[in-house]
C-alpha atoms as a PDB file:
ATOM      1  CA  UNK A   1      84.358  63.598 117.431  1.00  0.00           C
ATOM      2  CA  UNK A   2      84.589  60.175 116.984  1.00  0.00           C
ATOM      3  CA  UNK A   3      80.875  60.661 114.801  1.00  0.00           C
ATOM      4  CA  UNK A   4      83.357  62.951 112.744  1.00  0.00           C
ATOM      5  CA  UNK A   5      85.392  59.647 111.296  1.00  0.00           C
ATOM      6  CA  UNK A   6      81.953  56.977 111.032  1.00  0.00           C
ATOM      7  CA  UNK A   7      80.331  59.517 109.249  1.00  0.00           C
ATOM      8  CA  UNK A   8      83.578  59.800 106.462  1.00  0.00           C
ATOM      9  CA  UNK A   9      83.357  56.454 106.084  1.00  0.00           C
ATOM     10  CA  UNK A  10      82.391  54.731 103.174  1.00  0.00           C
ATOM     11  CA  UNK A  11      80.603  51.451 104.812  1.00  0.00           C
ATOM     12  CA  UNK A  12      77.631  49.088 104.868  1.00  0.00           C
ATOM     13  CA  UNK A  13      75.338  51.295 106.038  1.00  0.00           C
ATOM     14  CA  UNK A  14      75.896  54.189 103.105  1.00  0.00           C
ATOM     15  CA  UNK A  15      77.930  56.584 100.971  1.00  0.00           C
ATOM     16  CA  UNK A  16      80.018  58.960 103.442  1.00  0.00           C
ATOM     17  CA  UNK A  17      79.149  62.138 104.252  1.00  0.00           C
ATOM     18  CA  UNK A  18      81.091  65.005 102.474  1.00  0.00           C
ATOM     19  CA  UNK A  19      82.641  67.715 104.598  1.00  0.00           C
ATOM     20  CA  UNK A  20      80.361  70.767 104.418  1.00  0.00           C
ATOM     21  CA  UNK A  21      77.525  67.795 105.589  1.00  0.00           C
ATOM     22  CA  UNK A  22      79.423  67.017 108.544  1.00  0.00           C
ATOM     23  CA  UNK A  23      80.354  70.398 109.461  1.00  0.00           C
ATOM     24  CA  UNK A  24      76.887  71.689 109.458  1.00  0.00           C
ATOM     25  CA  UNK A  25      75.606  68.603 111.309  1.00  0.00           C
ATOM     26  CA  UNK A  26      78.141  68.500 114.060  1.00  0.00           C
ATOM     27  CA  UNK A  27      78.844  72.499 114.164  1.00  0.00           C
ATOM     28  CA  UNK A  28      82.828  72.471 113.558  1.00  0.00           C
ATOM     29  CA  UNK A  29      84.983  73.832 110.552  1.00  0.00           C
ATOM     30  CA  UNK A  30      85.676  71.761 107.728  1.00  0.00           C
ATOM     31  CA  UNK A  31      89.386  72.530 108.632  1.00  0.00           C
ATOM     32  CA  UNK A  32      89.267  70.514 111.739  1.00  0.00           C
ATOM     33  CA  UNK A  33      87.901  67.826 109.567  1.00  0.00           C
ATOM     34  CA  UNK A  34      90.658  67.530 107.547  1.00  0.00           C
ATOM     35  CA  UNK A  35      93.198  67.318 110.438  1.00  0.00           C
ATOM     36  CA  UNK A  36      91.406  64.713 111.847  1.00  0.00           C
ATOM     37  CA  UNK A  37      91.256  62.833 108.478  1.00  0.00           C
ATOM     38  CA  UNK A  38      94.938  63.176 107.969  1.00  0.00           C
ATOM     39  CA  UNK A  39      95.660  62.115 111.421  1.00  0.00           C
ATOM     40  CA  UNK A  40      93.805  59.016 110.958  1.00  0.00           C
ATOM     41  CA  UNK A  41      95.655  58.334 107.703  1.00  0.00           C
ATOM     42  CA  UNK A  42      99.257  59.484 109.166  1.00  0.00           C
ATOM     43  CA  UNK A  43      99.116  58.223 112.432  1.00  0.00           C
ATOM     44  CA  UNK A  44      96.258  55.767 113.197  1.00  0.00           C
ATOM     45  CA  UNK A  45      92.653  55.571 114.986  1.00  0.00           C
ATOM     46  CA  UNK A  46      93.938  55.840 118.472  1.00  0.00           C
ATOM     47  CA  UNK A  47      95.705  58.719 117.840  1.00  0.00           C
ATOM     48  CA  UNK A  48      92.956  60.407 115.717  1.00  0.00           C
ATOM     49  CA  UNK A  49      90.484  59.203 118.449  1.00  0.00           C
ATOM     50  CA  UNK A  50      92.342  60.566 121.498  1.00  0.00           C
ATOM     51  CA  UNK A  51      93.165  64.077 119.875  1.00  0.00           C
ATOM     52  CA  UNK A  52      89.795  65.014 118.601  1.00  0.00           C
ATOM     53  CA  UNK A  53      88.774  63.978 121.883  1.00  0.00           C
ATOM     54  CA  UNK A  54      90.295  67.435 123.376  1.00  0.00           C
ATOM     55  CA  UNK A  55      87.445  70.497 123.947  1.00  0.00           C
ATOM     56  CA  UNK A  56      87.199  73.220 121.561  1.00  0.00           C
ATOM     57  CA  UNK A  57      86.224  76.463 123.389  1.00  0.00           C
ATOM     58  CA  UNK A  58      84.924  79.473 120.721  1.00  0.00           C
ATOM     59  CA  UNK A  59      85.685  83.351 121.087  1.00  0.00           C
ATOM     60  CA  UNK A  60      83.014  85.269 121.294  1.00  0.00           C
ATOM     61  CA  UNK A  61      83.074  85.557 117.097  1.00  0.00           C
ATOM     62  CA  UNK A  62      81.994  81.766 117.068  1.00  0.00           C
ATOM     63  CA  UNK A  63      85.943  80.775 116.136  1.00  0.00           C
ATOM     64  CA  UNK A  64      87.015  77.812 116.946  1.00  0.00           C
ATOM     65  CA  UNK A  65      90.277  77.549 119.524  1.00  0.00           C
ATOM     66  CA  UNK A  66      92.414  74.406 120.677  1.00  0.00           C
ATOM     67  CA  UNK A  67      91.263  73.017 123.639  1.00  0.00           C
ATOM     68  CA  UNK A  68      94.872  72.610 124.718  1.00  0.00           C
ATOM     69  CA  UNK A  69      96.144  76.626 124.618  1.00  0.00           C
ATOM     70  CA  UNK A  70      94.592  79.742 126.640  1.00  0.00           C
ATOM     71  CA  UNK A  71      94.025  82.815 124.567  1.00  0.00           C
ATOM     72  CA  UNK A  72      96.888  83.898 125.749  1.00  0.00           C
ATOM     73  CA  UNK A  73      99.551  81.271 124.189  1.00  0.00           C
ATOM     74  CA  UNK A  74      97.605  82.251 120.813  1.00  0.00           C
ATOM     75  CA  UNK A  75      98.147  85.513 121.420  1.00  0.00           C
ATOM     76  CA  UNK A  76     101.755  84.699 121.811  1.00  0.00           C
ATOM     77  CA  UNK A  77     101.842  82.713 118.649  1.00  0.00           C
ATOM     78  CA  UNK A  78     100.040  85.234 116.912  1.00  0.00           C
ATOM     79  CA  UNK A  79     102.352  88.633 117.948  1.00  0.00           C
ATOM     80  CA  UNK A  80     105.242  86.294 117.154  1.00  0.00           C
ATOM     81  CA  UNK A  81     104.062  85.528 113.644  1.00  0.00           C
ATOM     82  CA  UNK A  82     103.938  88.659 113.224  1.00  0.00           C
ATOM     83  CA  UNK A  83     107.600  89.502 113.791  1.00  0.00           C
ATOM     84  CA  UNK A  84     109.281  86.851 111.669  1.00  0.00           C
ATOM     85  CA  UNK A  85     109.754  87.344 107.869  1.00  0.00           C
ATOM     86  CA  UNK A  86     106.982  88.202 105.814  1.00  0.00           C
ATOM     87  CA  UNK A  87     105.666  85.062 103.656  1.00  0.00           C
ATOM     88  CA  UNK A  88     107.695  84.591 100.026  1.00  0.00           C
ATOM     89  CA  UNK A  89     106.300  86.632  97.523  1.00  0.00           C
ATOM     90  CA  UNK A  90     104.547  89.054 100.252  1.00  0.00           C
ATOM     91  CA  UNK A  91     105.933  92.503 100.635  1.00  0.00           C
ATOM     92  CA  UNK A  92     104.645  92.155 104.425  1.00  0.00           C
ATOM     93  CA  UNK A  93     102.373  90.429 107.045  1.00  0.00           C
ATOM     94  CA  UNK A  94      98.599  91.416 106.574  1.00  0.00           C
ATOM     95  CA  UNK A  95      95.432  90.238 108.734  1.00  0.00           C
ATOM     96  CA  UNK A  96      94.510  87.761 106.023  1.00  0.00           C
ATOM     97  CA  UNK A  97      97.801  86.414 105.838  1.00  0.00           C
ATOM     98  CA  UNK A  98      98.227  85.894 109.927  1.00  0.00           C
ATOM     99  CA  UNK A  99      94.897  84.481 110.092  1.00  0.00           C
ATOM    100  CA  UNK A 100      95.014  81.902 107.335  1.00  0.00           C
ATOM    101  CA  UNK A 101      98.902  81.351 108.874  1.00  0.00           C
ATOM    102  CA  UNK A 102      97.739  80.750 112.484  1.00  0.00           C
ATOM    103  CA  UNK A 103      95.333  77.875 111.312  1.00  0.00           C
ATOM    104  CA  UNK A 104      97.740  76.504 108.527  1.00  0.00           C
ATOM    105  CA  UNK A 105     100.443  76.058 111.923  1.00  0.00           C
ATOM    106  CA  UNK A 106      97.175  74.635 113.829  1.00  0.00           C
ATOM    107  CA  UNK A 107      97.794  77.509 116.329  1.00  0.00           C
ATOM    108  CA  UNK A 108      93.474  77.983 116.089  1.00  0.00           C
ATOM    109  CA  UNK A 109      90.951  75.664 113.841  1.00  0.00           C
ATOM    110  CA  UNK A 110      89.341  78.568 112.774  1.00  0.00           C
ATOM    111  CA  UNK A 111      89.909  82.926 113.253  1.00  0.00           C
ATOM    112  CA  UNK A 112      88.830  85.912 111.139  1.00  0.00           C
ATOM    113  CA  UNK A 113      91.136  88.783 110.198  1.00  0.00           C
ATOM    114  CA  UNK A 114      88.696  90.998 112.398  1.00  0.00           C
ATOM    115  CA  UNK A 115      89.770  88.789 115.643  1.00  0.00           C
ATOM    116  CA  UNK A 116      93.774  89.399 114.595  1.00  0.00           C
ATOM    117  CA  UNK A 117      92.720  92.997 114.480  1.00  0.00           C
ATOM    118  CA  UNK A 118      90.962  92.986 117.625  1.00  0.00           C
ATOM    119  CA  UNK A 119      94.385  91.311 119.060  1.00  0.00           C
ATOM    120  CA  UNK A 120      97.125  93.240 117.629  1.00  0.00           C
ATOM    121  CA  UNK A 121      94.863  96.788 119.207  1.00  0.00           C
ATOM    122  CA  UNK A 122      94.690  95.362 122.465  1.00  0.00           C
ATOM    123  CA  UNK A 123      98.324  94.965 122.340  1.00  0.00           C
ATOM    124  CA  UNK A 124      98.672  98.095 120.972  1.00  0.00           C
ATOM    125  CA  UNK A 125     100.292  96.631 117.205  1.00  0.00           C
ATOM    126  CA  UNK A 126      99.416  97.130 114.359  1.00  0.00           C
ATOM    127  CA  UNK A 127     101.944  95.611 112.326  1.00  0.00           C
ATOM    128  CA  UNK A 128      99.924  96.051 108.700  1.00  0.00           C
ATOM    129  CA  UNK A 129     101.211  99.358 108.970  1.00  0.00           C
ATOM    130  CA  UNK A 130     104.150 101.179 107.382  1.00  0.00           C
ATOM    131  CA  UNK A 131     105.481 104.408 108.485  1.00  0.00           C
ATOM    132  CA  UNK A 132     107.327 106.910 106.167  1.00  0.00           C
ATOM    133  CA  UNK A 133     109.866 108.954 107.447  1.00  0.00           C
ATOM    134  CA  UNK A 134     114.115 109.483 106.435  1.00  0.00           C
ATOM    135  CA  UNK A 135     116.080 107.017 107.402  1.00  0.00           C
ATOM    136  CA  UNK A 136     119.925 108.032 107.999  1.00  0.00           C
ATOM    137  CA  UNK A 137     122.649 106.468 106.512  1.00  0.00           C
ATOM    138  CA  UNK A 138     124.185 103.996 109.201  1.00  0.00           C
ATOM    139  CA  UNK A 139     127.592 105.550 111.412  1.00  0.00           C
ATOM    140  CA  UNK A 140     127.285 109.107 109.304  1.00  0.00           C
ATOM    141  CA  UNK A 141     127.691 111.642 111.708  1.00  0.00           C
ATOM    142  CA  UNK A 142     127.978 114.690 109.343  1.00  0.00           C
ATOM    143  CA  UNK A 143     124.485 114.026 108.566  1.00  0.00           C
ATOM    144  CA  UNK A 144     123.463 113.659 111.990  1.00  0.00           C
ATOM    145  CA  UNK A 145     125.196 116.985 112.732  1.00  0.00           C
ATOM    146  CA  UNK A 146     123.144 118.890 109.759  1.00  0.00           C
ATOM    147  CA  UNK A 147     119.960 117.325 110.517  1.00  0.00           C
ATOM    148  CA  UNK A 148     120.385 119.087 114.483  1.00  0.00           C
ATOM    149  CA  UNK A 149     121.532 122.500 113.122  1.00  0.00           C
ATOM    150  CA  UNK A 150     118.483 122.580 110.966  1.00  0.00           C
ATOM    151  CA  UNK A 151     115.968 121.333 114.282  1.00  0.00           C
ATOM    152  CA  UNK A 152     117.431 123.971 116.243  1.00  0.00           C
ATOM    153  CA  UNK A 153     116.246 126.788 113.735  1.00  0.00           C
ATOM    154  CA  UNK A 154     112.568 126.120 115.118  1.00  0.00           C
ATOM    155  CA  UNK A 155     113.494 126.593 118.308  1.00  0.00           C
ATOM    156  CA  UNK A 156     114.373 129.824 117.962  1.00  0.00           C
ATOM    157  CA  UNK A 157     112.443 132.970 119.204  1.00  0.00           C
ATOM    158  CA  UNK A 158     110.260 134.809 117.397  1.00  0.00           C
ATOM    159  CA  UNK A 159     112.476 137.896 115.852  1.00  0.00           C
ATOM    160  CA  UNK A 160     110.901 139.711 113.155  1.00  0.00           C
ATOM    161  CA  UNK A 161     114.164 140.779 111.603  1.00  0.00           C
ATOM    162  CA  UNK A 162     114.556 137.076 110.701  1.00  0.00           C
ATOM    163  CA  UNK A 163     111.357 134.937 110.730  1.00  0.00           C
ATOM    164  CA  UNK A 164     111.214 131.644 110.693  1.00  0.00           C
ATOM    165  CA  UNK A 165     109.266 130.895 107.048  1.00  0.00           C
ATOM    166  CA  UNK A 166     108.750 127.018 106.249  1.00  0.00           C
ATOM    167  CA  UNK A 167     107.566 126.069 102.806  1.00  0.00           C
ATOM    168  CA  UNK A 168     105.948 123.366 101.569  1.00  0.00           C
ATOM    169  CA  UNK A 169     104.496 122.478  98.379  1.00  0.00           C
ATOM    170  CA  UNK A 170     101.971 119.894  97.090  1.00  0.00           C
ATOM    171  CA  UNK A 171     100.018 119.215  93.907  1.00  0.00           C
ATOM    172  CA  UNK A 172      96.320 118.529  93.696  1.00  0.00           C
ATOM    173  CA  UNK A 173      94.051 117.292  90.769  1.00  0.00           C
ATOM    174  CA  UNK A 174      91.395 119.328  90.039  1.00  0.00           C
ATOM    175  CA  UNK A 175      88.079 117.725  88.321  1.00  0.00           C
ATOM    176  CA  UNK A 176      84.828 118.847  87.396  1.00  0.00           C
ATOM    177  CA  UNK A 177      80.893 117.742  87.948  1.00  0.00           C
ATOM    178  CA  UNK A 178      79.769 115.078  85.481  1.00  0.00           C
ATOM    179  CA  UNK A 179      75.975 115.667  86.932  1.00  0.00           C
ATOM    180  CA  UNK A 180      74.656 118.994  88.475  1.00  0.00           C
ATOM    181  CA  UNK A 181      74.503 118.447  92.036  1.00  0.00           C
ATOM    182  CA  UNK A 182      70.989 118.733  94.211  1.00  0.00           C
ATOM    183  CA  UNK A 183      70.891 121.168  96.323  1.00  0.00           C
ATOM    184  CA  UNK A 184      70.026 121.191 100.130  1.00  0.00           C
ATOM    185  CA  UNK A 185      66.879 120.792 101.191  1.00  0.00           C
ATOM    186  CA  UNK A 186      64.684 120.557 104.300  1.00  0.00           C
ATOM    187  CA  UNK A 187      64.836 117.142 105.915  1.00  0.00           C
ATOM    188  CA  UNK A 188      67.852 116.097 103.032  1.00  0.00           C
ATOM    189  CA  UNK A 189      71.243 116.785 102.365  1.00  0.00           C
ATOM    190  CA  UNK A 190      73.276 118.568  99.656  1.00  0.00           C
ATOM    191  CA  UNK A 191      73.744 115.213  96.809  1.00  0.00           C
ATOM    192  CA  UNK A 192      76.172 115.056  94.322  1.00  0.00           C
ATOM    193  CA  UNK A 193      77.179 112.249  92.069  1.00  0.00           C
ATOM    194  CA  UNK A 194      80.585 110.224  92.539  1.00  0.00           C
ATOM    195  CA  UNK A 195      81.416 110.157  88.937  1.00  0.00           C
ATOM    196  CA  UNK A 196      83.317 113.391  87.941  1.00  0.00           C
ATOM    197  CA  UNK A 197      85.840 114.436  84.699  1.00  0.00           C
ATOM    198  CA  UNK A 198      89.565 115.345  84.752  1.00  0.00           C
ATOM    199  CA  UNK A 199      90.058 118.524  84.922  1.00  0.00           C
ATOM    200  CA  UNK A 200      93.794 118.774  85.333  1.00  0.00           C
ATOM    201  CA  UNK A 201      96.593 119.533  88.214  1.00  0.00           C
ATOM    202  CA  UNK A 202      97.038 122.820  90.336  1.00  0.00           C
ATOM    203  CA  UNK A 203      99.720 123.279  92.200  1.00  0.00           C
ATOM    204  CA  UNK A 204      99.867 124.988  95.707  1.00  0.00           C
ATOM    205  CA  UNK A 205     102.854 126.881  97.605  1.00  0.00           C
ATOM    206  CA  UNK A 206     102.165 127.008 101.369  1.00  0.00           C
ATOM    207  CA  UNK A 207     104.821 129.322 103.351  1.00  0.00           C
ATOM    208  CA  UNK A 208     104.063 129.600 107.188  1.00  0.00           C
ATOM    209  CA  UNK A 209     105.401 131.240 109.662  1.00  0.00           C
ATOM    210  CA  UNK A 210     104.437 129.203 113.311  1.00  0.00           C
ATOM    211  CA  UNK A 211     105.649 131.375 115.947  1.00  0.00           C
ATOM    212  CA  UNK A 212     103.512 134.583 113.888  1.00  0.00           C
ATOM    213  CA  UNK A 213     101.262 132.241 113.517  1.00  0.00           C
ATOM    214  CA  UNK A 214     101.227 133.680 109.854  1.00  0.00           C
ATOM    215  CA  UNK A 215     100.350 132.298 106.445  1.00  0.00           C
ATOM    216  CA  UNK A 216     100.164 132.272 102.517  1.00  0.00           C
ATOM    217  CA  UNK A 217      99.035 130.533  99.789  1.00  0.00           C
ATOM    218  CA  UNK A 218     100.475 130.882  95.957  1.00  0.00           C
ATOM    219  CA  UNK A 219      98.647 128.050  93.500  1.00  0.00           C
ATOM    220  CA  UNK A 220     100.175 127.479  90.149  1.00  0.00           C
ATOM    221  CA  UNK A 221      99.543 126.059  86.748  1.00  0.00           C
ATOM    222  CA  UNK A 222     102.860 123.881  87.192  1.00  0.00           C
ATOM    223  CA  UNK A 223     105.966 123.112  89.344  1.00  0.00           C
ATOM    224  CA  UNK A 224     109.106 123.940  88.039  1.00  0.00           C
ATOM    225  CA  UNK A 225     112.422 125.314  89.286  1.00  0.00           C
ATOM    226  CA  UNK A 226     111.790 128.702  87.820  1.00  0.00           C
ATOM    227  CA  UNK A 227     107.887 128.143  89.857  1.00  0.00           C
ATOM    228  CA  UNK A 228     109.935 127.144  92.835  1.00  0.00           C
ATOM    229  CA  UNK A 229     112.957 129.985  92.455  1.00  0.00           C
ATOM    230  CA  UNK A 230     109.781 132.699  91.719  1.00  0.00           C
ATOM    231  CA  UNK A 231     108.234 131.595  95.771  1.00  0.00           C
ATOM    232  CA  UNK A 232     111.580 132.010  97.255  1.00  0.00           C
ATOM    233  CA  UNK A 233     112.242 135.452  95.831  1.00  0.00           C
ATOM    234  CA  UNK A 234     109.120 136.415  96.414  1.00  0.00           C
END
């Protein structure tokens, strides 16, 4: 490491080096070069010396890791990142974001998004995700109480004086073949081209019955209450 600091050094013997020539020659990310640097300028050649002197173990990706931490501290720092707030002007953490984090905090010289992927699976997180669901209003028990009555309708046996019908409803754009498509041949697949043409929106009524294990499908020009009032009666 020391090689790291003669080689930035403008001197007798020659211009210095720039960074992407003494990361190539010596093997290490420019980011570690700049730390050193900086410690050199904030707190003097011993202390550069001595700190660049620690090993530098790499994952099997080639990354870079601080001699001084196991994997599992940086797995440590890493999960924690990953609970506190969200960066300012970021809705949410993302791999990108924890990776370039974890190396701005010096946690790692150098790790991909793949490797914080590869962490967060093996500890079963995956906290790039979102889920959608409804969430109750806080301390409202008359909700609570209506969302149970409603639950406890599919657990009811099957009676077919009063079936259990649920309904959903959807809408799906419909579009049309820019290019005729080849057909299927011996030795090669049906092909189609990816570029298509509007064609509109369809909507679909779904009503099924579980327990019957019974079905059926209405699909419609549009959606609206009178669509929706039509279903029910029907």
């Amino acid at each position: 490491m020391p090689d790291i600091l003669r080689k930035a050094d403008i001197s007798s013997e020659g211009d210095a080096w720039n960074d992407a020539q003494i990361s190539q020659a010596f093997e290490i990310s420019i980011s570690t070069i700049e730390r050193v640097r900086q410690r050199l300028v904030e707190e003097g050649l011993e202390a550069a010396l001595n700190r660049a002197k620690q090993t530098h173990r790499k994952n099997k990706t080639g990354e870079e890791r601080r001699g001084e931490e196991g994997e599992g501290e940086q797995e440590a720092h890493l999960i924690a990142l990953a609970g506190s707030d969200s960066p300012e002007g970021s809705a949410r953490w993302t791999l990108r974001l924890l990776a370039d984090k974890m190396v701005e905090l010096e946690y790692v010289n150098s790790i991909s998004h793949e490797t914080v992927r590869q962490v967060f699976s093996k500890n079963e997180m995956k906290p790039w995700q979102k889920k959608e669901g409804c969430i109750p209003p806080e301390a409202h028990a008359e909700w609570v109480c209506n969302l149970e009555e409603v639950l406890e309708v599919y657990k009811r046996h099957i009676d077919p004086a009063h079936p259990v019908v649920c309904l959903d409803e959807s809408s799906q754009q419909q579009i049309k073949e820019i290019c005729e498509p080849i057909s299927a041949e011996p030795g090669q697949t049906e092909r189609y081209d990816d570029e298509y043409k509007r064609n509109g929106v369809s909507n679909w009524f779904l009503f099924f019955e579980p327990l019957a294990g019974w079905r059926h499908v209405d699909v419609t020009d549009q959606r609206t209450a009178i669509d929706w009032a039509y279903q029910i009666r029907s």
